[in-house]
N, C-alpha and C. Protein backbone atom coordinates (compact mmCIF):
# COMPACT_ATOMS: atom_id res chain seq x y z
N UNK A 1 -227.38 -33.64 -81.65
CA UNK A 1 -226.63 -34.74 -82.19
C UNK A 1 -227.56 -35.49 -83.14
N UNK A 2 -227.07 -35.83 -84.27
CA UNK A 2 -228.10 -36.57 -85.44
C UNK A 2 -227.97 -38.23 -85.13
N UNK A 3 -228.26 -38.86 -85.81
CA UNK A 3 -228.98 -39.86 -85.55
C UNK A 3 -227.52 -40.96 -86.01
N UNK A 4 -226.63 -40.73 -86.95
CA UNK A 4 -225.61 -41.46 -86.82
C UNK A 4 -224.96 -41.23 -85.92
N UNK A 5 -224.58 -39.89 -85.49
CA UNK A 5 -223.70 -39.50 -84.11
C UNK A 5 -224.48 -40.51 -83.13
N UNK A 6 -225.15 -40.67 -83.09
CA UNK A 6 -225.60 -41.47 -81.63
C UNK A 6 -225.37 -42.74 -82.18
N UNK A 7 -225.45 -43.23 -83.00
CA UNK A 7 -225.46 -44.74 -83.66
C UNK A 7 -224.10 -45.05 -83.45
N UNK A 8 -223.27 -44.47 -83.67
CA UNK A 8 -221.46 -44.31 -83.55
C UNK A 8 -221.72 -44.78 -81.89
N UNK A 9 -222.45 -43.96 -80.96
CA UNK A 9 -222.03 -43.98 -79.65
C UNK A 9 -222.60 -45.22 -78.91
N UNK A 10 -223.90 -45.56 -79.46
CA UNK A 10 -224.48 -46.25 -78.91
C UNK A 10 -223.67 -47.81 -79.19
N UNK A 11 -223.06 -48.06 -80.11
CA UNK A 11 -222.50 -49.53 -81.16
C UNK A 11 -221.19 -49.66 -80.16
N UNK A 12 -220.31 -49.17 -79.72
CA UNK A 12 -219.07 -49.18 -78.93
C UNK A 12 -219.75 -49.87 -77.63
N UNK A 13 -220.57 -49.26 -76.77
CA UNK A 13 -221.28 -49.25 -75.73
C UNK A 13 -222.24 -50.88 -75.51
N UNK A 14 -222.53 -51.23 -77.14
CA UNK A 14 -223.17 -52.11 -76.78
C UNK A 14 -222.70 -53.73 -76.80
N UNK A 15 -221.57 -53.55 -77.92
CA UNK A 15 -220.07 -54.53 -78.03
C UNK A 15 -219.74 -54.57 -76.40
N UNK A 16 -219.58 -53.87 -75.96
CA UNK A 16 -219.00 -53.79 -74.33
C UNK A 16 -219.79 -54.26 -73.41
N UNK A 17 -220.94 -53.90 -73.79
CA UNK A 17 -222.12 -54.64 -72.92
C UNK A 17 -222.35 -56.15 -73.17
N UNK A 18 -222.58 -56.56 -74.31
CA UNK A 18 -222.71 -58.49 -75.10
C UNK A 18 -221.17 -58.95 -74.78
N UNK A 19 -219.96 -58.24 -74.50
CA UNK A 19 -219.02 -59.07 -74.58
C UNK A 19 -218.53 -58.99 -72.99
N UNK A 20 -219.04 -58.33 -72.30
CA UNK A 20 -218.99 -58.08 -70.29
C UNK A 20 -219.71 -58.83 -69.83
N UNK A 21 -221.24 -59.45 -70.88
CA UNK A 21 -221.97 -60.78 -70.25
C UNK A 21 -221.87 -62.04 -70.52
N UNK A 22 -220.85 -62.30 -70.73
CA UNK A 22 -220.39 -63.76 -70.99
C UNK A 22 -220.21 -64.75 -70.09
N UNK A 23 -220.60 -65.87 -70.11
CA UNK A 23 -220.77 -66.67 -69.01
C UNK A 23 -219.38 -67.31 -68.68
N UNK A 24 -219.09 -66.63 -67.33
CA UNK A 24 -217.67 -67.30 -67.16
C UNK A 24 -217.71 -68.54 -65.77
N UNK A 25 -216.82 -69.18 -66.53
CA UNK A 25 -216.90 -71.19 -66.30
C UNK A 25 -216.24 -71.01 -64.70
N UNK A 26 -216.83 -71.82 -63.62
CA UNK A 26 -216.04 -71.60 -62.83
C UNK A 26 -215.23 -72.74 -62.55
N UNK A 27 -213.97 -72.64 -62.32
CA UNK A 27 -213.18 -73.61 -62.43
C UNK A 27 -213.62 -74.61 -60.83
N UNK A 28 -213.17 -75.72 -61.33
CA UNK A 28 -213.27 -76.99 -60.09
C UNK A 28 -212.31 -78.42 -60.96
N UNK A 29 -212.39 -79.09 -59.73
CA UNK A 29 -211.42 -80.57 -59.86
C UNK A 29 -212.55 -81.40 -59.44
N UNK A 30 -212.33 -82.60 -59.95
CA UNK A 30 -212.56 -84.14 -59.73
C UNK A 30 -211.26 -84.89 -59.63
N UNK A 31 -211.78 -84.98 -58.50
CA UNK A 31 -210.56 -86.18 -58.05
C UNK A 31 -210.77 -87.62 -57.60
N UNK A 32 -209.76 -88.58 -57.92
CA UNK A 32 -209.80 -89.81 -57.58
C UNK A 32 -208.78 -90.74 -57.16
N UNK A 33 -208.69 -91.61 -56.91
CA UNK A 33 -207.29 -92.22 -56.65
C UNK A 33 -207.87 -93.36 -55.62
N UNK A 34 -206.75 -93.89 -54.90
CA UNK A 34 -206.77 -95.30 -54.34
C UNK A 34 -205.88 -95.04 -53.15
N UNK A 35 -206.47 -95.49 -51.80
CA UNK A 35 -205.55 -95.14 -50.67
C UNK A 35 -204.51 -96.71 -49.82
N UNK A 36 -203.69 -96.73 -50.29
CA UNK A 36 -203.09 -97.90 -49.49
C UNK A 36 -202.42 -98.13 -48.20
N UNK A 37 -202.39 -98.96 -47.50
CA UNK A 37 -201.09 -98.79 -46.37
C UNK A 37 -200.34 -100.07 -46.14
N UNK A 38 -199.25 -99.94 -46.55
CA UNK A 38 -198.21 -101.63 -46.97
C UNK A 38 -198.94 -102.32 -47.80
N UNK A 39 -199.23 -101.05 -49.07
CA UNK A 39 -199.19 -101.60 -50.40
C UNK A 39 -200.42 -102.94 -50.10
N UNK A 40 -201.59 -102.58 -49.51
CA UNK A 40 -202.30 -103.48 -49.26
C UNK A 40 -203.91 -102.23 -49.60
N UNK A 41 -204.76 -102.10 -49.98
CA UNK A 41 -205.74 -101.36 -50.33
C UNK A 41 -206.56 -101.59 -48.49
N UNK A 42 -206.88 -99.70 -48.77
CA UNK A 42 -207.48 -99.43 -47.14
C UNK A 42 -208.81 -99.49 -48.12
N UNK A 43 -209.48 -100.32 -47.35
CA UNK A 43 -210.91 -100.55 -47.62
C UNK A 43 -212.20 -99.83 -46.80
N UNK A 44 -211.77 -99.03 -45.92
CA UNK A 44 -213.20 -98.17 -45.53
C UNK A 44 -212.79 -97.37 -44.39
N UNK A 45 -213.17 -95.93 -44.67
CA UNK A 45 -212.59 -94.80 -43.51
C UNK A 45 -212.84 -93.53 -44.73
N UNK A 46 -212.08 -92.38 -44.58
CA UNK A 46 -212.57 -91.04 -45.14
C UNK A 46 -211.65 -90.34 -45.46
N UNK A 47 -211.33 -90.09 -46.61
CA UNK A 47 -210.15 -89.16 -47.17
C UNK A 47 -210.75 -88.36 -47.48
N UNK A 48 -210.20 -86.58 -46.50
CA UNK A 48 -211.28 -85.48 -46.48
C UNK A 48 -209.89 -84.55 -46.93
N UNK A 49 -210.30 -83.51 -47.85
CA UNK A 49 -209.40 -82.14 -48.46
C UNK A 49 -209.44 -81.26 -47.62
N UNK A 50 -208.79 -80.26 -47.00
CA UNK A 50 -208.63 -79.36 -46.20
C UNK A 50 -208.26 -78.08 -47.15
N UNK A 51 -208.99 -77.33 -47.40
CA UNK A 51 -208.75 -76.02 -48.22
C UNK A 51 -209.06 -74.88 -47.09
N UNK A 52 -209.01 -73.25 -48.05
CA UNK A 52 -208.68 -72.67 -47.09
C UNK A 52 -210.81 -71.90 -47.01
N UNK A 53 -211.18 -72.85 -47.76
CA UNK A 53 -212.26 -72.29 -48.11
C UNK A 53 -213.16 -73.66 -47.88
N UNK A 54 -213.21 -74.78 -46.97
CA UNK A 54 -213.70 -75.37 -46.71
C UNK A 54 -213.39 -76.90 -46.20
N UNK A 55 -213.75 -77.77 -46.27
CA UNK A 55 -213.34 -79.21 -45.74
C UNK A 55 -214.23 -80.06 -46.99
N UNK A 56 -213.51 -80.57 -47.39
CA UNK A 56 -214.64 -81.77 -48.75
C UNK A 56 -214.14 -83.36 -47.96
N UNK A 57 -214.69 -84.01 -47.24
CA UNK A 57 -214.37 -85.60 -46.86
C UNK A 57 -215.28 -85.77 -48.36
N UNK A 58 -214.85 -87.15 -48.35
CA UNK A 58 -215.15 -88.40 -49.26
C UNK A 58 -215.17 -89.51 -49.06
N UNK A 59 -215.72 -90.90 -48.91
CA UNK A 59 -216.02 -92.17 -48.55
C UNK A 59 -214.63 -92.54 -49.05
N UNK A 60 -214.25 -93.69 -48.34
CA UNK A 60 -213.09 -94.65 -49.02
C UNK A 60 -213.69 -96.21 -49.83
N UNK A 61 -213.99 -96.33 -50.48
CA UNK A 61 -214.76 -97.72 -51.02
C UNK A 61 -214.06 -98.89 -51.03
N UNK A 62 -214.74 -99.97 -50.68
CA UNK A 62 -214.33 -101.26 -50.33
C UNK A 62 -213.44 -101.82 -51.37
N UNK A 63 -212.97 -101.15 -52.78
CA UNK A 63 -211.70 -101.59 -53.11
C UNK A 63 -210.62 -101.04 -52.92
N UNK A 64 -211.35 -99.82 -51.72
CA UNK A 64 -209.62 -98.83 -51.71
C UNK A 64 -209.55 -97.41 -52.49
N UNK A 65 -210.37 -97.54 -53.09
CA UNK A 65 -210.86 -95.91 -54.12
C UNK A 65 -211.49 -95.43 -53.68
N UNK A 66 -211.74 -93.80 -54.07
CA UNK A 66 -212.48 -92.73 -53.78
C UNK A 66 -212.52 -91.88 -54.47
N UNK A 67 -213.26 -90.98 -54.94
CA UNK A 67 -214.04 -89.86 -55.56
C UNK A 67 -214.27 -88.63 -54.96
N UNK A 68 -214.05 -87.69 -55.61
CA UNK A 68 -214.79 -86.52 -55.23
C UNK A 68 -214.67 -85.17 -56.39
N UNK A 69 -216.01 -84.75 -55.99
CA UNK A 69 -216.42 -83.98 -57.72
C UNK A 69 -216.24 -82.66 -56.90
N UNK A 70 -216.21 -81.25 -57.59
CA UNK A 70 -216.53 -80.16 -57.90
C UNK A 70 -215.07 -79.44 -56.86
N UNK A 71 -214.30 -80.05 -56.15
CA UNK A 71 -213.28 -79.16 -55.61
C UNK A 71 -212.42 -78.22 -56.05
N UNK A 72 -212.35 -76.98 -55.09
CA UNK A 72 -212.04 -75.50 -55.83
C UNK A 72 -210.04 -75.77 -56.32
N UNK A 73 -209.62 -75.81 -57.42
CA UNK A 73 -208.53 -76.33 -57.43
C UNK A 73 -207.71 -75.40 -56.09
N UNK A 74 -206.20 -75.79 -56.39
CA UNK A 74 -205.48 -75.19 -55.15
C UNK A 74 -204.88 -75.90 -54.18
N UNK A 75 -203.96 -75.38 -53.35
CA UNK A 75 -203.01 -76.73 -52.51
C UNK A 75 -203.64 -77.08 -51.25
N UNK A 76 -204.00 -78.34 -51.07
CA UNK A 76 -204.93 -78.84 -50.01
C UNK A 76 -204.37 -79.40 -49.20
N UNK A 77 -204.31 -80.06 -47.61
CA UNK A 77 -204.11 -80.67 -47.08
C UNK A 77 -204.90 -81.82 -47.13
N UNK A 78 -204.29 -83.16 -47.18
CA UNK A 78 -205.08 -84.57 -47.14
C UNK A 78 -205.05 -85.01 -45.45
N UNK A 79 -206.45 -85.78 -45.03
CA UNK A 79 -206.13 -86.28 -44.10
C UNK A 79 -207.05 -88.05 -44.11
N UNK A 80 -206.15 -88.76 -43.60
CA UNK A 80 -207.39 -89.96 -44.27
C UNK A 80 -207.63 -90.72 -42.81
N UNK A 81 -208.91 -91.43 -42.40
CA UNK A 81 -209.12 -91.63 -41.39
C UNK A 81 -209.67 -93.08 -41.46
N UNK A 82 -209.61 -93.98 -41.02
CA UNK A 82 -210.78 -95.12 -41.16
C UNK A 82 -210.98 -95.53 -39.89
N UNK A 83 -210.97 -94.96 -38.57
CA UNK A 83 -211.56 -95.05 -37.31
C UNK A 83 -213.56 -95.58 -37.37
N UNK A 84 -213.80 -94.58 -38.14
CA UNK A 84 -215.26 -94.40 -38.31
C UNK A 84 -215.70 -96.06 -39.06
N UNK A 85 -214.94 -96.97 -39.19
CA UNK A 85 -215.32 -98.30 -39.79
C UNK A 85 -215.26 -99.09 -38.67
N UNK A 86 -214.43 -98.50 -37.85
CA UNK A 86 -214.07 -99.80 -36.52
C UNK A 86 -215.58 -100.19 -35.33
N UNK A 87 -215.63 -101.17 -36.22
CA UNK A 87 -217.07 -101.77 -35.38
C UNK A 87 -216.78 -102.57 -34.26
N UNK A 88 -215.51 -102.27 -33.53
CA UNK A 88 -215.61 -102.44 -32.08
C UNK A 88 -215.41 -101.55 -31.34
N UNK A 89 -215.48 -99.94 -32.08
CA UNK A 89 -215.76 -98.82 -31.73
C UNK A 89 -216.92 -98.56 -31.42
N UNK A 90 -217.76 -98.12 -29.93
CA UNK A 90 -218.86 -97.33 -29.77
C UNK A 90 -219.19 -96.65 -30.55
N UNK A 91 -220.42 -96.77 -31.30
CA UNK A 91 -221.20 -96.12 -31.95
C UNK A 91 -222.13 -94.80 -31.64
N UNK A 92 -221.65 -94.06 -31.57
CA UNK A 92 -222.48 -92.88 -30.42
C UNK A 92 -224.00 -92.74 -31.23
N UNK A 93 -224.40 -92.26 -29.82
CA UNK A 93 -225.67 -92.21 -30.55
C UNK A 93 -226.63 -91.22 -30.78
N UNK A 94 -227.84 -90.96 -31.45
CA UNK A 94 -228.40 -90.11 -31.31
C UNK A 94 -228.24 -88.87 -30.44
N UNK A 95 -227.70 -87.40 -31.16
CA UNK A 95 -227.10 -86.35 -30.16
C UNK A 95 -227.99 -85.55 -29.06
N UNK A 96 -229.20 -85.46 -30.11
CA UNK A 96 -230.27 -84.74 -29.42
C UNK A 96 -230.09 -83.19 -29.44
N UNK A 97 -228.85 -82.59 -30.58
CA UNK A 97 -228.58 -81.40 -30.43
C UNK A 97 -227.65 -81.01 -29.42
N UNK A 98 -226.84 -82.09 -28.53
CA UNK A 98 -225.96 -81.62 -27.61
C UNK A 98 -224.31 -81.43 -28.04
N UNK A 99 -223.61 -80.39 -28.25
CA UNK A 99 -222.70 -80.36 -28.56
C UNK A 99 -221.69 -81.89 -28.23
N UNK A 100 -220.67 -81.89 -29.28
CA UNK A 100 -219.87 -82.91 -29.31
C UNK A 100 -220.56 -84.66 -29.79
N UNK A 101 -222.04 -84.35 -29.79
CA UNK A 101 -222.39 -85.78 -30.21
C UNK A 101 -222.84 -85.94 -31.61
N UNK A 102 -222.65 -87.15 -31.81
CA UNK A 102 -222.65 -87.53 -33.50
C UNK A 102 -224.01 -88.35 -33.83
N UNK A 103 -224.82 -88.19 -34.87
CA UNK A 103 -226.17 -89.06 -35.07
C UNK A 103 -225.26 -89.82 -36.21
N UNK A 104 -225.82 -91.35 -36.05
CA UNK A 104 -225.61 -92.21 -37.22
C UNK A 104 -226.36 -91.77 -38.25
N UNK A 105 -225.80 -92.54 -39.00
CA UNK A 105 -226.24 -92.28 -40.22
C UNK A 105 -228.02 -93.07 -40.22
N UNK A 106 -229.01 -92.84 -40.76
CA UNK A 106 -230.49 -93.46 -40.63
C UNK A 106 -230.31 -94.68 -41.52
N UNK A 107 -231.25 -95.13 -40.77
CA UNK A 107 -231.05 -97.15 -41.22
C UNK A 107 -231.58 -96.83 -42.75
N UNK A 108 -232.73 -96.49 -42.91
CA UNK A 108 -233.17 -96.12 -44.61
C UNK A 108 -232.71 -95.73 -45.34
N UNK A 109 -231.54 -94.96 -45.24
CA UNK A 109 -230.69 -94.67 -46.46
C UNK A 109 -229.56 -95.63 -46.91
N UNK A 110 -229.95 -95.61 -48.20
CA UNK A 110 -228.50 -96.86 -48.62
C UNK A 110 -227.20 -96.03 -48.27
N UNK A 111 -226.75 -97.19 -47.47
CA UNK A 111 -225.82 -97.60 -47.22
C UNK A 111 -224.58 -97.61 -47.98
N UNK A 112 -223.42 -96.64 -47.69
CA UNK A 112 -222.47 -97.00 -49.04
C UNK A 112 -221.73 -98.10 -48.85
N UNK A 113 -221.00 -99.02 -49.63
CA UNK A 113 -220.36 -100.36 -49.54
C UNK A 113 -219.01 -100.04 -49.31
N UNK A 114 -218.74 -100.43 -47.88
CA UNK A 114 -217.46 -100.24 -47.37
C UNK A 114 -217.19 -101.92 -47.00
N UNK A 115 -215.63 -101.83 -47.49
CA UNK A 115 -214.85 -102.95 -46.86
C UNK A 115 -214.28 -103.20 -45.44
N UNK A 116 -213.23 -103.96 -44.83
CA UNK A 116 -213.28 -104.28 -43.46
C UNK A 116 -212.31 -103.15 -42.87
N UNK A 117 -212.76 -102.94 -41.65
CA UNK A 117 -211.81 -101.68 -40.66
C UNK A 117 -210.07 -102.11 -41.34
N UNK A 118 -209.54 -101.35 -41.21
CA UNK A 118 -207.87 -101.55 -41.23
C UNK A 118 -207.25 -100.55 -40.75
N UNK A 119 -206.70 -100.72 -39.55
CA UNK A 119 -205.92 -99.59 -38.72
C UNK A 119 -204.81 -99.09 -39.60
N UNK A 120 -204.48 -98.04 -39.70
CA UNK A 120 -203.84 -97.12 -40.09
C UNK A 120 -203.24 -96.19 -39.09
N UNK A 121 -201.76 -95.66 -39.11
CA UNK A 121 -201.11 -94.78 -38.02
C UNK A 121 -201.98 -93.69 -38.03
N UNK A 122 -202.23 -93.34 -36.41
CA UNK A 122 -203.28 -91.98 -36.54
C UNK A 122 -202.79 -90.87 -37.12
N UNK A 123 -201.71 -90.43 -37.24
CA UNK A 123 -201.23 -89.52 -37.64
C UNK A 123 -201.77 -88.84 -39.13
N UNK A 124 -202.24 -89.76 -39.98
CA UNK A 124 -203.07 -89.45 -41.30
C UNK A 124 -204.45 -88.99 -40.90
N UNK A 125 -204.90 -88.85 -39.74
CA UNK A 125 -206.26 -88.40 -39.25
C UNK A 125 -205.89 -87.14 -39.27
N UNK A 126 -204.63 -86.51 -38.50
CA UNK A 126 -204.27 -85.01 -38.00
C UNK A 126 -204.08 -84.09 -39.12
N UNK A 127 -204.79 -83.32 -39.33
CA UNK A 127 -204.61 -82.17 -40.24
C UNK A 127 -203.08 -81.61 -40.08
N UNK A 128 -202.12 -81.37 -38.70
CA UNK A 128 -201.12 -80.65 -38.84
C UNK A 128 -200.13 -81.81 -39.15
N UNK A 129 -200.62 -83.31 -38.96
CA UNK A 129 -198.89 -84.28 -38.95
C UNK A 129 -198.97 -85.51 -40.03
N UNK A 130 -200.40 -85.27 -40.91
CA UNK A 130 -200.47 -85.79 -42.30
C UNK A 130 -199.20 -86.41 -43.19
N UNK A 131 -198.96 -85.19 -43.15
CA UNK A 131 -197.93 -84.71 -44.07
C UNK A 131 -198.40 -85.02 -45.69
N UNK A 132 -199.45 -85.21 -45.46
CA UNK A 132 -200.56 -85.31 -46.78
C UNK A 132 -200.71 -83.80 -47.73
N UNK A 133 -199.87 -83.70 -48.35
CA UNK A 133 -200.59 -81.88 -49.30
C UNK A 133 -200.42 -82.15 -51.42
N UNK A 134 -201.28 -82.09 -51.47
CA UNK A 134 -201.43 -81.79 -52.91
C UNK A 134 -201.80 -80.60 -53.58
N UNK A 135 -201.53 -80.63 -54.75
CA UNK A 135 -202.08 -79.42 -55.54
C UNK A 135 -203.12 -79.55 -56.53
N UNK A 136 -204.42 -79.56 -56.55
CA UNK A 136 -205.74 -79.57 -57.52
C UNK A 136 -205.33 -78.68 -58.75
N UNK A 137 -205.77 -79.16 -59.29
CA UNK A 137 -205.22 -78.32 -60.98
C UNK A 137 -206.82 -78.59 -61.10
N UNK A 138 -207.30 -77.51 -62.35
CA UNK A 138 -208.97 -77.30 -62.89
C UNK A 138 -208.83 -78.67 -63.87
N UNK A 139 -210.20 -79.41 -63.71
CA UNK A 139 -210.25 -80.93 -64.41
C UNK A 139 -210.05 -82.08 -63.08
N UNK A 140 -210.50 -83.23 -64.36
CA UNK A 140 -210.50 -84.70 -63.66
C UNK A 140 -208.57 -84.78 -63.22
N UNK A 141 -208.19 -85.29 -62.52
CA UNK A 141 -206.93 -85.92 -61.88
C UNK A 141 -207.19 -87.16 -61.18
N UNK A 142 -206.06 -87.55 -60.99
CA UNK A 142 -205.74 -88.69 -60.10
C UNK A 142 -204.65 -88.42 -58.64
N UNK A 143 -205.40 -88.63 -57.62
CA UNK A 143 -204.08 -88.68 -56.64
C UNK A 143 -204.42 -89.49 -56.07
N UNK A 144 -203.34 -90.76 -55.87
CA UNK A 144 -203.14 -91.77 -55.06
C UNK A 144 -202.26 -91.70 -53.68
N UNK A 145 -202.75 -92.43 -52.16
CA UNK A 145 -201.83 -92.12 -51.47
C UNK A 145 -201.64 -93.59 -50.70
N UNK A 146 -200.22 -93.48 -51.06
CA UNK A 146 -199.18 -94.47 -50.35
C UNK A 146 -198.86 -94.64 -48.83
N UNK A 147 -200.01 -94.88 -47.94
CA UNK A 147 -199.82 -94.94 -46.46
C UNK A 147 -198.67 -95.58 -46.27
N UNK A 148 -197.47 -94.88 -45.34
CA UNK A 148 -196.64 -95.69 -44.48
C UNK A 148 -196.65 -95.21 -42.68
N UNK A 149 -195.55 -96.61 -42.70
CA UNK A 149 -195.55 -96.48 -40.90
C UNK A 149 -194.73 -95.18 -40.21
């Protein structure tokens, strides 16, 4: 084979190769929104995504908003909790590695700024009786959720 015959073969082969390594984007969501219950802003507890590929919680912030970056789009279950604010709740303590126990969070790390406990029906805690489900589209969004009784 002469030297264009291979030049012919090699040029197809190598288009296929520069255009098979292209850096492909992987899709994700940012999400945000504001959680209320009687239209009154829940000021501190945890609105966590339930996918089928993981769990993403997120802080609730003391005006009622929350954030969360890089989630795989797709239809999620919401569950929102603010038990974990109620400071006349026992604080468990240090687990020691024993199943079922929880370590606080360490006094040295800042602290995120949460507003005051506000009970909410437990039922927004339960993954199966939410009734919390959205759909993540790729990009920034907004989903807001309207707690009722």
């Amino acid at each position: 084979m002469n030297t264009k015959g291979r030049l012919l073969l090699v040029l197809p082969l190598s288009l296929v190769f520069v255009l098979g390594c292209g850096k492909t984007k992987t899709k994700h969501a940012d999400v945000s929104g504001t959680v209320t219950y009687k239209d009154q802003p829940v000021t501190a507890g945890t609105v966590t995504f339930h996918t089928e590929g993981g769990i993403f919680p997120c802080p609730i912030k003391a005006d009622g908003t929350y954030s969360v970056s890089q989630l795989p789009p797709g239809d999620m279950v919401v569950t929102i909790e603010t038990e974990s604010a109620n400071k006349n709740k026992k604080t468990p303590k240090y687990g020691g590695g024993r199943p079922g126990m929880v370590s606080p969070m360490p006094e040295d790390r800042p602290q995120p700024e949460v507003g005051a406990y506000r009970k909410i029906p437990a039922r927004y805690a339960d993954k199966k009786k939410s009734g919390l489900n959205v759909t993540v589209t790729d990009g920034p969004q907004k989903h807001d959720f309207d707690l009722k009784d």
